[in-house]
PDB file of N, CA and C in Angstrom:
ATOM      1  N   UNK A   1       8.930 -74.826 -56.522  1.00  0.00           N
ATOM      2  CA  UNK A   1       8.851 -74.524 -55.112  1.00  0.00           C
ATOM      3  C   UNK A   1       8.444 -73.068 -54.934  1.00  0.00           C
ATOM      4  N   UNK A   2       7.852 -72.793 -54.181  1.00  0.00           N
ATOM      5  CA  UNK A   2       7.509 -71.401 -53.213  1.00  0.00           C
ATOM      6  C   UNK A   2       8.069 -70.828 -52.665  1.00  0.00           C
ATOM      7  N   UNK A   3       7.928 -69.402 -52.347  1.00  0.00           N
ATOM      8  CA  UNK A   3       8.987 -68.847 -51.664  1.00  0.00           C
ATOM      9  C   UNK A   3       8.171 -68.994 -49.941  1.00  0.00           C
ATOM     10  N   UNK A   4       9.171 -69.136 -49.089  1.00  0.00           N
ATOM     11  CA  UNK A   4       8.136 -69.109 -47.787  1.00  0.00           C
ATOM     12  C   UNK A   4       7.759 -67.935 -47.535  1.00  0.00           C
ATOM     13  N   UNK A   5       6.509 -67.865 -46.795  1.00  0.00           N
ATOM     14  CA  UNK A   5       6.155 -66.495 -46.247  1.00  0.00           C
ATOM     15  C   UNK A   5       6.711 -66.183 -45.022  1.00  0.00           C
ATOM     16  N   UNK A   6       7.045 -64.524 -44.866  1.00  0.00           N
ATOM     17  CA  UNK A   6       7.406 -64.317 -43.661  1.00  0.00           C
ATOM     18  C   UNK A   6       6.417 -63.568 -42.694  1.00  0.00           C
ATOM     19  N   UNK A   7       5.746 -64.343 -42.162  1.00  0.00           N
ATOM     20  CA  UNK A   7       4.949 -64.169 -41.256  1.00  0.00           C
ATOM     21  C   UNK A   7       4.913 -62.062 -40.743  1.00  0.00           C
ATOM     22  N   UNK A   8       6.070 -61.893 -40.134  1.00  0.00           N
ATOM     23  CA  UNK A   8       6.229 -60.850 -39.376  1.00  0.00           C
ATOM     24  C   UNK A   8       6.619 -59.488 -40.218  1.00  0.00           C
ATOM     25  N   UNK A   9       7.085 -59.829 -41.482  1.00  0.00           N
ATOM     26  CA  UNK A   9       6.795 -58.997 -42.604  1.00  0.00           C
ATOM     27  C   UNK A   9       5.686 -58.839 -42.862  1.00  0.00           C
ATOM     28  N   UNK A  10       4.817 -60.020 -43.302  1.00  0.00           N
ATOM     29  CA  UNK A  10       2.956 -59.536 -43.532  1.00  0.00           C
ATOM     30  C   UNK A  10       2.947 -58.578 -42.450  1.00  0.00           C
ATOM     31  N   UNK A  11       2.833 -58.933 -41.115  1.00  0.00           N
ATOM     32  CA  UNK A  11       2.479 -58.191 -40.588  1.00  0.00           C
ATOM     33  C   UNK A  11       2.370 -56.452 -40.534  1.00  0.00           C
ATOM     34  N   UNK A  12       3.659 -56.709 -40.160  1.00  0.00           N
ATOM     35  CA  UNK A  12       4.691 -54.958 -40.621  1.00  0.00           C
ATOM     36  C   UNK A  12       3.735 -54.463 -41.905  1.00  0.00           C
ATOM     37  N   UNK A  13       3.809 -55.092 -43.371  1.00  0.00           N
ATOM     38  CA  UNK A  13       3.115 -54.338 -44.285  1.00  0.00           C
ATOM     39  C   UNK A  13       1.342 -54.404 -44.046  1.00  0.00           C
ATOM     40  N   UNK A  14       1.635 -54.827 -42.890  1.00  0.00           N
ATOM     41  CA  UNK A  14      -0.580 -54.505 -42.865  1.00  0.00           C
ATOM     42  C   UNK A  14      -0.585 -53.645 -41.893  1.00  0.00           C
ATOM     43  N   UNK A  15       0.762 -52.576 -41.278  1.00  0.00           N
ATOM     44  CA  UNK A  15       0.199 -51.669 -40.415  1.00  0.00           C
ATOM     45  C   UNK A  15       0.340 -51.733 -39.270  1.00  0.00           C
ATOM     46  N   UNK A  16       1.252 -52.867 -38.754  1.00  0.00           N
ATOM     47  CA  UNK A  16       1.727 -52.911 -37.043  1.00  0.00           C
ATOM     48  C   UNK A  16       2.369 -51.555 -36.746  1.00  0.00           C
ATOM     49  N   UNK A  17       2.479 -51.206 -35.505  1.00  0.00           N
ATOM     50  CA  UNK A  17       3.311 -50.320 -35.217  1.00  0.00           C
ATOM     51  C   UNK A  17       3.598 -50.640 -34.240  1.00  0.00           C
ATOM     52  N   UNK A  18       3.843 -51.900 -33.635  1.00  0.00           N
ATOM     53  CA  UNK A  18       4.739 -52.727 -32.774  1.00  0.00           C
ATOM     54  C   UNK A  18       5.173 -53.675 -33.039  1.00  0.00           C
ATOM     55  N   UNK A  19       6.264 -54.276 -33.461  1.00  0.00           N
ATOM     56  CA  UNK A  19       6.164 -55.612 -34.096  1.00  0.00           C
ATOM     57  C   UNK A  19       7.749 -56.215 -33.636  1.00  0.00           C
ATOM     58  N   UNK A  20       7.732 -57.162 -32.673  1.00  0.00           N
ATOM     59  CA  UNK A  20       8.829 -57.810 -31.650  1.00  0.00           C
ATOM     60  C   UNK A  20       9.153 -59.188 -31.856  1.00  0.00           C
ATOM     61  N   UNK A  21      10.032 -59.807 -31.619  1.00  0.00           N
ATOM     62  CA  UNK A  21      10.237 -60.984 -31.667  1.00  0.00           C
ATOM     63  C   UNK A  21      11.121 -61.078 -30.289  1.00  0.00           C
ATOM     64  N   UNK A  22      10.871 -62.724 -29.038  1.00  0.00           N
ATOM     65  CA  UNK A  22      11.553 -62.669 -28.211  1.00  0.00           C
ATOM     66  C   UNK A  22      11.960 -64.643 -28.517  1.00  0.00           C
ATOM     67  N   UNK A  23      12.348 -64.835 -27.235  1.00  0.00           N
ATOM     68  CA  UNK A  23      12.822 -66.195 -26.872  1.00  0.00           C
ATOM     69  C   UNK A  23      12.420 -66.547 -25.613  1.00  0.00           C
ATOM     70  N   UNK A  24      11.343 -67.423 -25.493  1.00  0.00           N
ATOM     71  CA  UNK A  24      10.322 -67.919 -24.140  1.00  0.00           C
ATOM     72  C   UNK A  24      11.885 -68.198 -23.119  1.00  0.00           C
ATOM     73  N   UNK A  25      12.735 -69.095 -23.778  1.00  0.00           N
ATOM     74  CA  UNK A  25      13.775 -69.067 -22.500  1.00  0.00           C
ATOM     75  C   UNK A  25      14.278 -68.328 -21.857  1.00  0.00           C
ATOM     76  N   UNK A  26      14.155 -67.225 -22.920  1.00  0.00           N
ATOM     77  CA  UNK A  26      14.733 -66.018 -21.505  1.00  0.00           C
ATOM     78  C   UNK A  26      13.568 -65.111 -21.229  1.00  0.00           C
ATOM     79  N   UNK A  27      13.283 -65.390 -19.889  1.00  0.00           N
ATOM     80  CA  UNK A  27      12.310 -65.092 -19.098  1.00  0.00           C
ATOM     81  C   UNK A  27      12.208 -63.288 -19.026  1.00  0.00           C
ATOM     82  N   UNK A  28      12.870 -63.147 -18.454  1.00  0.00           N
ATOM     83  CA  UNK A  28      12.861 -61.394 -18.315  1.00  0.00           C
ATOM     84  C   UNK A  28      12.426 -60.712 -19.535  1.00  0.00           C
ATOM     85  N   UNK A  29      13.387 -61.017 -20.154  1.00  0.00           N
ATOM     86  CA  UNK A  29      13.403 -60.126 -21.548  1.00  0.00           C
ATOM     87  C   UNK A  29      11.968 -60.352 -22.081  1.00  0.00           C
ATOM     88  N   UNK A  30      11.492 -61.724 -22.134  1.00  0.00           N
ATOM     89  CA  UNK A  30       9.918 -62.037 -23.034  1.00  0.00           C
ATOM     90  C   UNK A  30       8.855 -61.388 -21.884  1.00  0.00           C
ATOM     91  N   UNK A  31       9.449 -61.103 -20.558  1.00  0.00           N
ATOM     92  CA  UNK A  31       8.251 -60.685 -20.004  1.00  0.00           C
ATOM     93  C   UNK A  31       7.958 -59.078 -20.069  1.00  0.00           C
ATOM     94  N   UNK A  32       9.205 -58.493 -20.141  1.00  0.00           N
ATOM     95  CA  UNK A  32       9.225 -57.116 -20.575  1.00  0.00           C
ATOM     96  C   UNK A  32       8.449 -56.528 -21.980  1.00  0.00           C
ATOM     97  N   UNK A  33       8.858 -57.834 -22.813  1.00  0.00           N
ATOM     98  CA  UNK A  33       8.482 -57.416 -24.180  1.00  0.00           C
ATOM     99  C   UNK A  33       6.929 -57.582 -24.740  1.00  0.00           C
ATOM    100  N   UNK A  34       6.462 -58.561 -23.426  1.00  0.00           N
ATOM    101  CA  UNK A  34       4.789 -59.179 -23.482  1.00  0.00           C
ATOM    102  C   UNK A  34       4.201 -57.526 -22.785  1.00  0.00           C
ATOM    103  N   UNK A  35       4.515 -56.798 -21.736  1.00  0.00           N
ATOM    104  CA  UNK A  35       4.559 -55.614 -21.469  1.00  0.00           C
ATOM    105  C   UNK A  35       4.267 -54.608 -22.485  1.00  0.00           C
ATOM    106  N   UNK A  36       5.890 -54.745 -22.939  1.00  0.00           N
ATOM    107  CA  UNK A  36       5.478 -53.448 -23.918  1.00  0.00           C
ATOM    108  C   UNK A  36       4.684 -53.570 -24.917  1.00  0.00           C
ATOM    109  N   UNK A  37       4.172 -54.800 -25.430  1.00  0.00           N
ATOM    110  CA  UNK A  37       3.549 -55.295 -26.540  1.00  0.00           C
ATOM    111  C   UNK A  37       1.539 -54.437 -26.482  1.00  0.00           C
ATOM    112  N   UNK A  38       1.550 -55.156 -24.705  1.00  0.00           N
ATOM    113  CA  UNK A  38       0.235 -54.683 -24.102  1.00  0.00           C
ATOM    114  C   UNK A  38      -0.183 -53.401 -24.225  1.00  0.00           C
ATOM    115  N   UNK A  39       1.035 -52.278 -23.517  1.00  0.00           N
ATOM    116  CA  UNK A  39       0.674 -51.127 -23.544  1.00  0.00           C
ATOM    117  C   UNK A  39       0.751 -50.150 -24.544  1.00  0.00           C
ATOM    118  N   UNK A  40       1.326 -50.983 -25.518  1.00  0.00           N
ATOM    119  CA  UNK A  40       1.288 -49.846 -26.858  1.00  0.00           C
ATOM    120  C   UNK A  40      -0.061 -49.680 -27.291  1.00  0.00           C
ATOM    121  N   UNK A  41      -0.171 -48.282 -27.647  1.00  0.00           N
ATOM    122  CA  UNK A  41      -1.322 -47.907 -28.531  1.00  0.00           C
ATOM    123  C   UNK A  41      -1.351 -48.783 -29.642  1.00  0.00           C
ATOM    124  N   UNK A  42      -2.232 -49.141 -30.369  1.00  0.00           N
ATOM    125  CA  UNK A  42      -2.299 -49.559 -31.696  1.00  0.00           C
ATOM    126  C   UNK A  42      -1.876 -51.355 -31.671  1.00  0.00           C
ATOM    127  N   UNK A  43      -1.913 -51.241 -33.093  1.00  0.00           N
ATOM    128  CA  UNK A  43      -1.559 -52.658 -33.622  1.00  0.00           C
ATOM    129  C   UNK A  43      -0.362 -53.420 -33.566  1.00  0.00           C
ATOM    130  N   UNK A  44      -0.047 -54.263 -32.480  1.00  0.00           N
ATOM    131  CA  UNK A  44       1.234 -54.909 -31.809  1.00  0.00           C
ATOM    132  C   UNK A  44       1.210 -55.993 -32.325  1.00  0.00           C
ATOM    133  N   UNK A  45       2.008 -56.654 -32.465  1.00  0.00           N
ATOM    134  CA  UNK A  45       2.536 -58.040 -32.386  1.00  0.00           C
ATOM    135  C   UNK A  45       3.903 -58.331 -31.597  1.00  0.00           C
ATOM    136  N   UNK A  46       3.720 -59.602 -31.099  1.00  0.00           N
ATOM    137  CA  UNK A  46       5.240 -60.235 -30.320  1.00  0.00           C
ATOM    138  C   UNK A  46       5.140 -61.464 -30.372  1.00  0.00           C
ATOM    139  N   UNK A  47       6.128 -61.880 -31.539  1.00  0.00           N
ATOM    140  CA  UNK A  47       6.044 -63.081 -31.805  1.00  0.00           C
ATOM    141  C   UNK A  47       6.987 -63.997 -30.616  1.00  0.00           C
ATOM    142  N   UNK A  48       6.924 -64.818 -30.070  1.00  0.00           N
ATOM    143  CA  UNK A  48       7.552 -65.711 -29.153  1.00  0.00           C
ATOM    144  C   UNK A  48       8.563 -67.098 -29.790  1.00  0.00           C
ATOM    145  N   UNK A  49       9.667 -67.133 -29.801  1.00  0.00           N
ATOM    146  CA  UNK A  49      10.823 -68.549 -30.036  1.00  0.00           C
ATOM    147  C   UNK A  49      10.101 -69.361 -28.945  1.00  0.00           C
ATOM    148  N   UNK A  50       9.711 -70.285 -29.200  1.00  0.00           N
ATOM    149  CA  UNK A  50       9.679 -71.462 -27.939  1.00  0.00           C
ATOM    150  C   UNK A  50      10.126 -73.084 -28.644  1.00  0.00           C
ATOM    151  N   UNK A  51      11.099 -73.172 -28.405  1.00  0.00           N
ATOM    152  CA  UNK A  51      12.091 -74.617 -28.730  1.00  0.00           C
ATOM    153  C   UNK A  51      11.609 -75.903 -27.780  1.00  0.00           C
ATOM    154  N   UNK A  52      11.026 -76.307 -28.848  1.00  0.00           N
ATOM    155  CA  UNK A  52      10.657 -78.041 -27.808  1.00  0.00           C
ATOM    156  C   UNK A  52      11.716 -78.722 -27.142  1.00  0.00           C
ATOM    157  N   UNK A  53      11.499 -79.303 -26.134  1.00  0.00           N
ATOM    158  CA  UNK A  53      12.064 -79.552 -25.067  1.00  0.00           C
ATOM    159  C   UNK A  53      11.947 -80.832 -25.058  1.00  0.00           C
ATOM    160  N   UNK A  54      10.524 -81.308 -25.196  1.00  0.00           N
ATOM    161  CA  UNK A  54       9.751 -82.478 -24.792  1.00  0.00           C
ATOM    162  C   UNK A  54      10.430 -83.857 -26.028  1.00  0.00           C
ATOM    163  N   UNK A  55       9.984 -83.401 -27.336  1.00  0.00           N
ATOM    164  CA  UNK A  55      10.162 -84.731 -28.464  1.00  0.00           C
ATOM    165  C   UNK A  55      11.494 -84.410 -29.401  1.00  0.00           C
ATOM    166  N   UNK A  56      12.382 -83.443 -29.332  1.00  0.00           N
ATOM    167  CA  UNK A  56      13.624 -82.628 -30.256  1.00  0.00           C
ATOM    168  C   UNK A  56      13.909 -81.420 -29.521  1.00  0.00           C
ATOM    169  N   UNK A  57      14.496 -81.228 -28.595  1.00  0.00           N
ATOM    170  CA  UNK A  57      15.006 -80.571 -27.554  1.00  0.00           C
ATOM    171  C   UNK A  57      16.159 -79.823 -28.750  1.00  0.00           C
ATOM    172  N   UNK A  58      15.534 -78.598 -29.173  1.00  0.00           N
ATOM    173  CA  UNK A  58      16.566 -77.681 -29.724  1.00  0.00           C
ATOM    174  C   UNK A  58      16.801 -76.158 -28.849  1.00  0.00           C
ATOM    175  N   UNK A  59      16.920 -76.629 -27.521  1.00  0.00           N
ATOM    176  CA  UNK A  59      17.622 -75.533 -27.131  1.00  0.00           C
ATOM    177  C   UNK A  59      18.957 -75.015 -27.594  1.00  0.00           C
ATOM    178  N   UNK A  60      19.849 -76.317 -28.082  1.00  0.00           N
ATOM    179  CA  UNK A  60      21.185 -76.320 -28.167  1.00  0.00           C
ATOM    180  C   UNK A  60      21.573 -75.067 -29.694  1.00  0.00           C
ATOM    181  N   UNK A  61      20.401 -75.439 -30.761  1.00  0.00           N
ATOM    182  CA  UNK A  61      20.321 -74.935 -31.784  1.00  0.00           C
ATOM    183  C   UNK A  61      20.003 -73.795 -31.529  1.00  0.00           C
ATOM    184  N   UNK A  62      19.343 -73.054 -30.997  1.00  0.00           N
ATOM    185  CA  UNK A  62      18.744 -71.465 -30.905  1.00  0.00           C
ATOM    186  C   UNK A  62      19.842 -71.336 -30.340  1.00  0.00           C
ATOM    187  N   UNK A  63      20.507 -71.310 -29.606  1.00  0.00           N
ATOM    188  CA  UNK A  63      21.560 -70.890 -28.345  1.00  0.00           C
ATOM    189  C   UNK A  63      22.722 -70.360 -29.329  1.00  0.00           C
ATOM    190  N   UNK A  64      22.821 -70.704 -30.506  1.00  0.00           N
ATOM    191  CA  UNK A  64      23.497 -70.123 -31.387  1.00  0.00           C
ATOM    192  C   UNK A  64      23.071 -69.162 -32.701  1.00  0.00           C
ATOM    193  N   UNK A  65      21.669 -69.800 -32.739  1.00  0.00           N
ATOM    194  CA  UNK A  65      20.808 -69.285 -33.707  1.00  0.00           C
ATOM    195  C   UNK A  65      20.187 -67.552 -33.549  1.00  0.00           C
ATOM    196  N   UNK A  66      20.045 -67.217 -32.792  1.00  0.00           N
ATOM    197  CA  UNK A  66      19.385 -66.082 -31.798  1.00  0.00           C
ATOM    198  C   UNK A  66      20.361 -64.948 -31.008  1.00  0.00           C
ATOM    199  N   UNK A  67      20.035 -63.444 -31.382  1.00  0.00           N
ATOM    200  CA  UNK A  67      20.530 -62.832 -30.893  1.00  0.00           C
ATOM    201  C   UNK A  67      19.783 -61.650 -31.024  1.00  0.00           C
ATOM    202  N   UNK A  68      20.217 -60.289 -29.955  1.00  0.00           N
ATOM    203  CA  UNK A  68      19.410 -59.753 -29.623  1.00  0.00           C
ATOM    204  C   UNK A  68      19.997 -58.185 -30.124  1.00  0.00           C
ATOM    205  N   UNK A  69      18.774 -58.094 -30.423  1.00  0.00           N
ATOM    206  CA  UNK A  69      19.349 -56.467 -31.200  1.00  0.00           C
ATOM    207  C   UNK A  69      20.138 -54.959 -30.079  1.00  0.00           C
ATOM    208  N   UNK A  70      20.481 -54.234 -30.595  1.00  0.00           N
ATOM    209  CA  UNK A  70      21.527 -53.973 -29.545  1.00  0.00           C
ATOM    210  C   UNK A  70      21.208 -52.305 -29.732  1.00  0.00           C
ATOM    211  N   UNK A  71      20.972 -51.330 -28.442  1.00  0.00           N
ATOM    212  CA  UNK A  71      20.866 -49.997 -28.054  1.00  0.00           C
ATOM    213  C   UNK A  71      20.868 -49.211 -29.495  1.00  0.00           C
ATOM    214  N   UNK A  72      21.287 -49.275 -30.220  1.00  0.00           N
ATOM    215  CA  UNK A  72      22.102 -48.523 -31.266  1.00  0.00           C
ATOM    216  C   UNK A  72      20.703 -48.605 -32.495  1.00  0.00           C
ATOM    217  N   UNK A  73      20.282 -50.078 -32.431  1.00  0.00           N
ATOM    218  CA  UNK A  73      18.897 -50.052 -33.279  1.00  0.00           C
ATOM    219  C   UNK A  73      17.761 -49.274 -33.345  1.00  0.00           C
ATOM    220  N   UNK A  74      17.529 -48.612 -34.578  1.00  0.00           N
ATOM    221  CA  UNK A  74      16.444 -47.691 -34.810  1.00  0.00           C
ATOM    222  C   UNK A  74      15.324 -48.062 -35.024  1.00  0.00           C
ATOM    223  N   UNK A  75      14.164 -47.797 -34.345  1.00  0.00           N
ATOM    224  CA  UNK A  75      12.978 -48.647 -34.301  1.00  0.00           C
ATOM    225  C   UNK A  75      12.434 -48.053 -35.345  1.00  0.00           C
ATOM    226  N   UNK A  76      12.144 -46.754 -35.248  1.00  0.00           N
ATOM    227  CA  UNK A  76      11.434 -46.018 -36.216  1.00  0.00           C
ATOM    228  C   UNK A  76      11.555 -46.128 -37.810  1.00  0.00           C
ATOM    229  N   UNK A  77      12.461 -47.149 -38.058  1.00  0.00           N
ATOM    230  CA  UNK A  77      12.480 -46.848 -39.101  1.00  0.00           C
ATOM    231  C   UNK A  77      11.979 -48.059 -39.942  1.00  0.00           C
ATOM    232  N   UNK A  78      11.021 -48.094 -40.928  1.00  0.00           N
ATOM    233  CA  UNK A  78      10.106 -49.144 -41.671  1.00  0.00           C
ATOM    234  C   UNK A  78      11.105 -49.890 -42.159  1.00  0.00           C
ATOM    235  N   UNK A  79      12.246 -49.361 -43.316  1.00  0.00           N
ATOM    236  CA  UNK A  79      12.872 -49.935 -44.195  1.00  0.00           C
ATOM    237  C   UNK A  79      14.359 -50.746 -43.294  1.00  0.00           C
ATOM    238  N   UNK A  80      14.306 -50.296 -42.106  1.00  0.00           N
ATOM    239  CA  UNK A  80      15.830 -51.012 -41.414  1.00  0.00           C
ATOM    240  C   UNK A  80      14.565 -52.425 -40.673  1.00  0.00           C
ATOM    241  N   UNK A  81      13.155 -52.072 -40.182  1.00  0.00           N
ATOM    242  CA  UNK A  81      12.633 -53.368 -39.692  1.00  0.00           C
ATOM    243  C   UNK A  81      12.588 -54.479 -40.946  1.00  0.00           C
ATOM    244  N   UNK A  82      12.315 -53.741 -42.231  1.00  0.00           N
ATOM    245  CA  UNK A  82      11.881 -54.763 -43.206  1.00  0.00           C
ATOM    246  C   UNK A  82      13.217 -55.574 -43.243  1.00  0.00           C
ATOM    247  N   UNK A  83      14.279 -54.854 -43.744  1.00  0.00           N
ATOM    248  CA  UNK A  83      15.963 -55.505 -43.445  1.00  0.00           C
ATOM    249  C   UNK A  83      16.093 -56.397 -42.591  1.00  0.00           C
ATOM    250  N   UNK A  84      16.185 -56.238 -41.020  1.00  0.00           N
ATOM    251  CA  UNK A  84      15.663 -57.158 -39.882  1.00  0.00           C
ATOM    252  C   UNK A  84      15.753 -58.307 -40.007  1.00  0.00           C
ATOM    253  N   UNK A  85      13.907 -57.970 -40.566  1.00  0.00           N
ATOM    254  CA  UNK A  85      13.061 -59.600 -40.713  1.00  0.00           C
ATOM    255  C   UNK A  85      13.439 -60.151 -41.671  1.00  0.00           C
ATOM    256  N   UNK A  86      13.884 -60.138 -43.006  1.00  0.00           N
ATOM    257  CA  UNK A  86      14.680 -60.760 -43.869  1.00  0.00           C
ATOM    258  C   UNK A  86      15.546 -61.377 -44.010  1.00  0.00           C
ATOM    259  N   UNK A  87      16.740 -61.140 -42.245  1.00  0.00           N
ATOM    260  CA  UNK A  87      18.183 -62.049 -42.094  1.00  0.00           C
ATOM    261  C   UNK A  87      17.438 -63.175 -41.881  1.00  0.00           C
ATOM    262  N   UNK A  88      18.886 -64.262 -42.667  1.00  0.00           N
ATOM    263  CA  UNK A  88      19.003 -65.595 -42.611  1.00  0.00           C
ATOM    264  C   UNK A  88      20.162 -65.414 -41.891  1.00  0.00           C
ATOM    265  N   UNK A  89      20.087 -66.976 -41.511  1.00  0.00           N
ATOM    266  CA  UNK A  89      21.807 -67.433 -40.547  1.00  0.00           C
ATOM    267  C   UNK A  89      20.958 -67.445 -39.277  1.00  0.00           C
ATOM    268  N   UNK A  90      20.553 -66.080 -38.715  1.00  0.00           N
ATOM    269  CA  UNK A  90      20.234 -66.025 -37.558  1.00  0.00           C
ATOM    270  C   UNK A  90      19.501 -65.514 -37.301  1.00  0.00           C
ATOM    271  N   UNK A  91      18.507 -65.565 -35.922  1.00  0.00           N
ATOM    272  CA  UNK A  91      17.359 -64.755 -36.297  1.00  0.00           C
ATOM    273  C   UNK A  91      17.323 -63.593 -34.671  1.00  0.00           C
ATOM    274  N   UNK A  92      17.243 -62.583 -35.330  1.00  0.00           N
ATOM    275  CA  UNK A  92      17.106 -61.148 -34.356  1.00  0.00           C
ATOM    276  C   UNK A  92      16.054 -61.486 -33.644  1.00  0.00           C
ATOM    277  N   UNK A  93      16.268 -60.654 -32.485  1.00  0.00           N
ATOM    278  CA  UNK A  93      15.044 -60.578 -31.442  1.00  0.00           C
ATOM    279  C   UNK A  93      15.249 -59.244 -30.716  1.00  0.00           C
ATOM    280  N   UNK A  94      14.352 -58.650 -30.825  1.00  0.00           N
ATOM    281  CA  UNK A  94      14.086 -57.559 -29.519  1.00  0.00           C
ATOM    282  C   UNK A  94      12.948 -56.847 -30.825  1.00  0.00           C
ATOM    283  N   UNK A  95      13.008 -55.598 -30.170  1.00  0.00           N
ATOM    284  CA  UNK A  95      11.719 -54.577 -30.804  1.00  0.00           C
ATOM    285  C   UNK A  95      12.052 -54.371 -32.119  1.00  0.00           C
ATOM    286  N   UNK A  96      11.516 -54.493 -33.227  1.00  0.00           N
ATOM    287  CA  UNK A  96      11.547 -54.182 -34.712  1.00  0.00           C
ATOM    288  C   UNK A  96      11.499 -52.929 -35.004  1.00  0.00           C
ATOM    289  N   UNK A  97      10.128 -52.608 -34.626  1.00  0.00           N
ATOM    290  CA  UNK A  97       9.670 -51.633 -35.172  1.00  0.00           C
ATOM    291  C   UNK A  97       8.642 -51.232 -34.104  1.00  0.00           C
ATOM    292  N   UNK A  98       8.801 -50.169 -34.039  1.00  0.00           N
ATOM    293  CA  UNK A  98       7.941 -48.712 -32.915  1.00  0.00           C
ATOM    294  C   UNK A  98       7.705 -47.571 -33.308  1.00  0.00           C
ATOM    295  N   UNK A  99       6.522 -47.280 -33.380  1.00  0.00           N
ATOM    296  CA  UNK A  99       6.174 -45.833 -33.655  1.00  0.00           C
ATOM    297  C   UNK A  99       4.871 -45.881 -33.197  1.00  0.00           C
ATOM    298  N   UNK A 100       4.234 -44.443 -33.285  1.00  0.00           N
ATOM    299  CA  UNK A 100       2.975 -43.658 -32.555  1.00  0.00           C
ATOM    300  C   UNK A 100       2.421 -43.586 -33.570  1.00  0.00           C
ATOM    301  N   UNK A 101       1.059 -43.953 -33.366  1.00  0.00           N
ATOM    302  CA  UNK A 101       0.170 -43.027 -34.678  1.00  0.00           C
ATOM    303  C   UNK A 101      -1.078 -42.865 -33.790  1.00  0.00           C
ATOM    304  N   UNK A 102      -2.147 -42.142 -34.369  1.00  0.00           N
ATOM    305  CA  UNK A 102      -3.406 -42.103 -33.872  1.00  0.00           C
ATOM    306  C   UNK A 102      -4.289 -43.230 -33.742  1.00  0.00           C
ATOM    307  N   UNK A 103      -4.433 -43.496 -32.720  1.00  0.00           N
ATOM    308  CA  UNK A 103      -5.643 -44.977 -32.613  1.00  0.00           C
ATOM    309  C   UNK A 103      -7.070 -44.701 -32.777  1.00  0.00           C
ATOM    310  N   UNK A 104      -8.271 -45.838 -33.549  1.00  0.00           N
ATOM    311  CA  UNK A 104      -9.223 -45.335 -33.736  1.00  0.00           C
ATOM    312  C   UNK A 104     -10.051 -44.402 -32.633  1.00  0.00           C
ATOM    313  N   UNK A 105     -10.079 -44.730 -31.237  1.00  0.00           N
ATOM    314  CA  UNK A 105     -10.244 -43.708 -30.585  1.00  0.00           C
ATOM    315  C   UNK A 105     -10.387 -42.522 -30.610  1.00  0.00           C
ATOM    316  N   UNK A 106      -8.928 -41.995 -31.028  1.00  0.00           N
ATOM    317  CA  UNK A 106      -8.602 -40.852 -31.095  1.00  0.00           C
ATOM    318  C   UNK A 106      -8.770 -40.388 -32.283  1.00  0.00           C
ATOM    319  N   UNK A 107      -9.109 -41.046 -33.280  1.00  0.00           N
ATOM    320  CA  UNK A 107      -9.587 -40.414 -34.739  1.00  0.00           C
ATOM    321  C   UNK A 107     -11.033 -40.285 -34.486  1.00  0.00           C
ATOM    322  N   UNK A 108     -12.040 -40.560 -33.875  1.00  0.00           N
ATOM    323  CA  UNK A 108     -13.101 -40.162 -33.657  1.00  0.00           C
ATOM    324  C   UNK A 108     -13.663 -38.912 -33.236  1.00  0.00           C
TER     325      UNK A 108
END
């Protein structure tokens, strides 16, 4: 067997400097985070939870599965996002990882 890939880790190691995870059910929060995703300089990602409803209705499952990272979390820092994205049991959501760098723009 294989190990699975984690999607939002590739990412992170190819150079995001936005990189989010939310939950489509809660409205506010994913619309804030589709926001900040937009206006960042540089290379973003925001990955979206959306739990079928329609054919296996696992709202019930995320509702325990999912939780949201809390004031105290340091964005800036590479090696606490890589940590992050690595929990099992449950899976984090809010901003990973944030930082500034120069966009090609501005390296011109």
């Amino acid at each position: 067997m294989e190990e699975p890939v984690n999607p939002l880790e590739m990412i992170l190691n190819s150079g995001a400097t936005f990189l989010a995870r939310s939950y489509a059910l809660d409205i506010g929060k994913t619309k804030d985070l589709i926001k900040a995703a937009v206006k960042h300089k540089g290379f973003s990602l925001l990955e979206i939870i959306q739990p079928c409803i329609t054919f296996n209705d696992t709202r019930d499952y995320y509702k325990y599965k999912i939780y949201w990272l809390d004031e105290k979390y340091r964005r800036d820092d590479f090696e606490t996002a890589c940590r992050k994205l690595r929990e099992t049991g449950k899976f984090p959501l809010g901003v990973f990882y944030e930082i500034n760098k120069p966009v090609f723009e501005e390296l011109i």
